[in-house]
Protein backbone atom coordinates (compact mmCIF):
# COMPACT_ATOMS: atom_id res chain seq x y z
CA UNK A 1 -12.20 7.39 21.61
CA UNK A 2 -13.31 9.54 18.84
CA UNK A 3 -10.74 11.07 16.84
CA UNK A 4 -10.20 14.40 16.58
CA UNK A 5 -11.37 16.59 13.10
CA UNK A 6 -7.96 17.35 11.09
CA UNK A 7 -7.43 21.05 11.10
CA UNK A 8 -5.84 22.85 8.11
CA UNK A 9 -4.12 26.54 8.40
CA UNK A 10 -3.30 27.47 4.75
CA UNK A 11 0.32 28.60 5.43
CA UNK A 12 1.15 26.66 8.36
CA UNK A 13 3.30 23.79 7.60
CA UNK A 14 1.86 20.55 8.72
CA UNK A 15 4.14 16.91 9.08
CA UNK A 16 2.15 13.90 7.05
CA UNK A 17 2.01 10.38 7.34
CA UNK A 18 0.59 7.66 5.67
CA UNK A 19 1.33 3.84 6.12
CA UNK A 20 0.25 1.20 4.21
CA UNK A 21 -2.31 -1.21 5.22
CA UNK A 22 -1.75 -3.56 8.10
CA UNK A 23 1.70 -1.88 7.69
CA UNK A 24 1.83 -3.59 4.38
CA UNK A 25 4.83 -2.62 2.00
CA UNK A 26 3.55 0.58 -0.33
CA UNK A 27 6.91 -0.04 -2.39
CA UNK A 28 8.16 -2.96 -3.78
CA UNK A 29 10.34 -2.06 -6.58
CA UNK A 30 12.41 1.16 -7.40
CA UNK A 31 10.19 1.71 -10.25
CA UNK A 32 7.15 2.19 -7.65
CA UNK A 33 9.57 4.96 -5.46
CA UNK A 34 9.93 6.78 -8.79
CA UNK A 35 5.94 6.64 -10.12
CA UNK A 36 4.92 7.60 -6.17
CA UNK A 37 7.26 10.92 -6.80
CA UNK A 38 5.75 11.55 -9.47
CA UNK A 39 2.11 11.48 -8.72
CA UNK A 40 3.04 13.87 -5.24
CA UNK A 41 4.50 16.67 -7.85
CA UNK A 42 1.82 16.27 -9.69
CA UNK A 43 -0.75 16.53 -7.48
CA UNK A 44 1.08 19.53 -5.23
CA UNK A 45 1.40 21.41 -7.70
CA UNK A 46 -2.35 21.01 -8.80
CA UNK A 47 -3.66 21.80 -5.50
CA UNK A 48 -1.19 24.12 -4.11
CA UNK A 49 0.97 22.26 -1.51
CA UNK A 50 4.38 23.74 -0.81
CA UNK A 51 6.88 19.86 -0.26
CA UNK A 52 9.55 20.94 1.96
CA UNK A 53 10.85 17.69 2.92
CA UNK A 54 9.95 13.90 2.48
CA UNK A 55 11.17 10.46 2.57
CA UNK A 56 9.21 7.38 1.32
CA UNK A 57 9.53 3.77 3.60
CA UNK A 58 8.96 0.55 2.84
CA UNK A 59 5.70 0.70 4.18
CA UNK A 60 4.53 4.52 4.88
CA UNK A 61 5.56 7.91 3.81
CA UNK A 62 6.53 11.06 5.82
CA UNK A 63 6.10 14.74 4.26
CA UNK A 64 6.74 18.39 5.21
CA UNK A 65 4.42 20.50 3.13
CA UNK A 66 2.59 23.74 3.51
CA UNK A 67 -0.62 23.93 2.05
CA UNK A 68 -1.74 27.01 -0.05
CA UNK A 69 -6.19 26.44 0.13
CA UNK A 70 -7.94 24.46 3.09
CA UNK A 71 -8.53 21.53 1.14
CA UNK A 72 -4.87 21.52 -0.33
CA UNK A 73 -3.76 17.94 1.40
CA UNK A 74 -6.64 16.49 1.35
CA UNK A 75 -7.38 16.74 -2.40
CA UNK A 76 -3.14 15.87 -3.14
CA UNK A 77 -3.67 12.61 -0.90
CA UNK A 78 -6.63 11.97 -2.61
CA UNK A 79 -4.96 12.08 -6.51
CA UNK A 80 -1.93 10.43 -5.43
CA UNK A 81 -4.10 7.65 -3.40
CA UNK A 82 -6.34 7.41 -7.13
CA UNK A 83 -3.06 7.29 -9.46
CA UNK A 84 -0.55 5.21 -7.32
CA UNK A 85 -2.94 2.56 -5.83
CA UNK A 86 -4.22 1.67 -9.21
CA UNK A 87 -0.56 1.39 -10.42
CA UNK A 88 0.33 -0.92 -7.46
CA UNK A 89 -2.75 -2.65 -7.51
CA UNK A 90 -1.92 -3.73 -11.14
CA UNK A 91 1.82 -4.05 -10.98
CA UNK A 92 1.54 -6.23 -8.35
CA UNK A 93 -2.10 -8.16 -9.01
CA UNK A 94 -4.08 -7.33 -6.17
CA UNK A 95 -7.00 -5.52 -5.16
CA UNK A 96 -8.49 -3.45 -2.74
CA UNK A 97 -7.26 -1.20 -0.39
CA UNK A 98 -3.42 -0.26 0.10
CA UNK A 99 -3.57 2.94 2.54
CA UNK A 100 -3.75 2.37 6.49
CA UNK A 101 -7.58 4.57 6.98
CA UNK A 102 -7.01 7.83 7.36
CA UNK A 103 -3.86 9.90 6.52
CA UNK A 104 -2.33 11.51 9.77
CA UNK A 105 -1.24 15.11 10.18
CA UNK A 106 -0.24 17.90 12.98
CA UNK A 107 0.56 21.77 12.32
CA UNK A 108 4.08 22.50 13.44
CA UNK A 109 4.89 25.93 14.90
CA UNK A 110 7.97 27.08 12.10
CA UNK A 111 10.23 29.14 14.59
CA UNK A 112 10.24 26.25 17.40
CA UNK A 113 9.88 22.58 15.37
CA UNK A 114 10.24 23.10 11.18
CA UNK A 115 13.30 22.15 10.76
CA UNK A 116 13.61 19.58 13.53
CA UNK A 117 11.00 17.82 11.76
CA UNK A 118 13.11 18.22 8.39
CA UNK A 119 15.36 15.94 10.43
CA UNK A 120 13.23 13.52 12.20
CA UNK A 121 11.91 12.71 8.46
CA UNK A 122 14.84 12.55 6.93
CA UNK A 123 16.38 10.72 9.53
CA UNK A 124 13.90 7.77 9.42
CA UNK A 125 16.14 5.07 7.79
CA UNK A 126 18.46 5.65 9.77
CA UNK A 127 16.35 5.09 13.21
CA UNK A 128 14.92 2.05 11.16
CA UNK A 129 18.99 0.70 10.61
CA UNK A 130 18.31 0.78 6.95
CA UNK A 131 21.65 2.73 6.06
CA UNK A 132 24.63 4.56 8.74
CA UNK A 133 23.44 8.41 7.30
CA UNK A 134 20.61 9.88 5.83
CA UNK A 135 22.92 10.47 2.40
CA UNK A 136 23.32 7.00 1.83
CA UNK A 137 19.05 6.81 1.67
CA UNK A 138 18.01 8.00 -2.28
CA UNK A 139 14.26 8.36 -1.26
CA UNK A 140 14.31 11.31 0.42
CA UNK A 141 14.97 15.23 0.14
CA UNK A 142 18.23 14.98 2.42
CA UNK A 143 20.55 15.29 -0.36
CA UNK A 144 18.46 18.27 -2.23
CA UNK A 145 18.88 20.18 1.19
CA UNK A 146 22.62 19.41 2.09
CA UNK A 147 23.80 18.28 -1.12
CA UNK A 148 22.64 20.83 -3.36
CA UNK A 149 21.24 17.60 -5.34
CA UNK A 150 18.47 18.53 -8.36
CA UNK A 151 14.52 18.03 -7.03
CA UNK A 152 11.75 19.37 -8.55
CA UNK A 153 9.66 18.40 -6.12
CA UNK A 154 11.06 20.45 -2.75
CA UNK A 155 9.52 24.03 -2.09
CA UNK A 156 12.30 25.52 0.49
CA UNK A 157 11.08 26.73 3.32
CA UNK A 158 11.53 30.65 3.99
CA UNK A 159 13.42 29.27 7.26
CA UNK A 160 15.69 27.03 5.52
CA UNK A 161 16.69 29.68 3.26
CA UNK A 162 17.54 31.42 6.12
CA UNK A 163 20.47 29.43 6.80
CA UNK A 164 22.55 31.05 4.69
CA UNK A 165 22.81 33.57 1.74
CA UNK A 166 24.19 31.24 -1.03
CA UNK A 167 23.52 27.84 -1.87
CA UNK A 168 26.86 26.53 -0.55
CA UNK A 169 26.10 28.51 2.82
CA UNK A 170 22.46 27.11 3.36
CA UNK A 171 23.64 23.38 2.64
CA UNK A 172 26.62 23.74 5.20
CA UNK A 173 24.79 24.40 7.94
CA UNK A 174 21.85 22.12 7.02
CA UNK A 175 24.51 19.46 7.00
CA UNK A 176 25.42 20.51 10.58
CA UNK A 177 21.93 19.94 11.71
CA UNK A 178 23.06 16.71 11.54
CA UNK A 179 25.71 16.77 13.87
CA UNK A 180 24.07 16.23 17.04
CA UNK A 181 21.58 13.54 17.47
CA UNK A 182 17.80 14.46 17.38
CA UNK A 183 16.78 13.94 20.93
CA UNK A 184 14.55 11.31 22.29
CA UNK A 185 11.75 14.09 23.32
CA UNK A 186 11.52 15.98 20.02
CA UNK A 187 10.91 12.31 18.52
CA UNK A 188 8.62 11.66 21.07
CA UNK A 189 6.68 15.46 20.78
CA UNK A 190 6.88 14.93 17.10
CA UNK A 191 4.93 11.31 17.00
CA UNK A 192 2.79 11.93 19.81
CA UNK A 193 1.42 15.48 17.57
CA UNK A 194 0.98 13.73 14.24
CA UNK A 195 -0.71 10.52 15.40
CA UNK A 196 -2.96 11.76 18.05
CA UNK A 197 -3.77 15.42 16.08
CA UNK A 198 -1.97 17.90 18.17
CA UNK A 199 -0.73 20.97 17.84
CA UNK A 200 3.43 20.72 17.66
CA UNK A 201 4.99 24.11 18.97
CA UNK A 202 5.20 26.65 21.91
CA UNK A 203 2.55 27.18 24.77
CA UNK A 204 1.51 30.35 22.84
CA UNK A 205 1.03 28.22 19.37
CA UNK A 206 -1.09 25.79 20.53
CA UNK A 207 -2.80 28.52 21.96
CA UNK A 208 -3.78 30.94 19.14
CA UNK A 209 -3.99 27.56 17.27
CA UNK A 210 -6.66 26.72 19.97
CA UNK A 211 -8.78 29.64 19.75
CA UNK A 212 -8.81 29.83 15.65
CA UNK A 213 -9.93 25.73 15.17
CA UNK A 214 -12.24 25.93 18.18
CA UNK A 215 -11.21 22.27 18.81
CA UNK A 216 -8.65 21.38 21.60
CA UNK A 217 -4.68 20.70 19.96
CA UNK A 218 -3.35 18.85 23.00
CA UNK A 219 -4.12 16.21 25.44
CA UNK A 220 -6.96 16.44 27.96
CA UNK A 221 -5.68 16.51 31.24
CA UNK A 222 -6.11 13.02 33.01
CA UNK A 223 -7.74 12.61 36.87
CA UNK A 224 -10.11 14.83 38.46
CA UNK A 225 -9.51 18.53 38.62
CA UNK A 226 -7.89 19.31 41.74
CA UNK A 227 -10.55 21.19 44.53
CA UNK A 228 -9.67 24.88 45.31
């Protein structure tokens, strides 16, 4: 089936993935977590993306970012793919490609999914048993938004500043986010939108979504249509 073309709304947030070839590893070493960071600030802040949350796996990476121009992702995956897969290539004497194709990517409706998906990628070692709470996981920007923790990376969200009117305030009841367990459909909703190209939000986003792209953002219904 022919895949969908990738839509970009400058000012919509949009959830990111990338895996590594064959679901190869993409980091080996800490020193590899570190230089990966530093190519995305680098290369967000050169093309205008907004990082509002992240965490780097083994073997892919998840991001939250709003992009500022059209082309804003594309052109950051592009100088992050140029500086970090020459780094890897040579730190770990290979060649060729490291990236799984194509990156993957979905516009998320703020008001009903942004900062569920804060959680379902910053929750991602701990659905993959790698540590007991997202805290315990130094790759990601869980401890910037609950901790208060330094990162010059993360653009907060106009919604997560919304959680509170100081610091202290906004990381309280981020933490309690946390609380209750992300449920099985908003994982679902969340994987199914980003891998297949969707739309992730109300009836009435993926609506107005469908009439600015001119391109369907959710599933073609299956069997014949019913006779009147």
């Amino acid at each position: 089936m022919a895949r969908l073309p990738r839509y970009v709304l400058p000012g919509q947030p949009q959830h990111i993935i990338q895996r590594g070839n064959n679901r190869s590893i993409i980091f080996g070493a800490e020193a590899d977590y570190h230089f990966y960071l530093e190519c995305l600030a680098d290369a967000a802040r050169e093309h205008g993306c907004d990082i509002h949350a992240y965490v780097l796996m083994t073997n892919h990476v998840h991001m939250l970012a709003t992009p500022q121009h059209k082309d804003s992702i594309a052109k950051m995956l592009q100088s992050i793919g140029r500086r970090y897969v020459q780094y890897f290539n040579h730190a770990y004497q290979r060649t060729g490609t490291l990236w799984e194709g194509r990156y993957k990517a979905t516009l998320i409706d703020s008001e009903a999914y942004l900062l569920t998906c804060y959680r379902y990628i910053e929750l991602n070692p701990v659905r993959a048993d790698m540590v007991a709470h997202p805290r315990e996981y130094p790759w990601s920007s869980y401890r910037c938004h609950a901790d208060g923790e330094s990162n010059v990376l993360v653009t907060d969200h106009a919604l997560y500043q919304a959680l509170g009117r100081t610091p202290e305030v906004r990381q309280a009841a981020y933490r309690a986010l946390f609380k209750a367990h992300l449920s099985e459909v908003d994982v679902v909703a969340i994987r199914e939108a980003t891998n297949k190209a969707w739309a992730l939000g109300s009836e009435q986003f993926k609506a107005q979504i469908a009439a600015v792209s001119e391109r369907r953002v959710l599933p073609m219904q299956r069997g014949r249509p019913r006779s009147e």
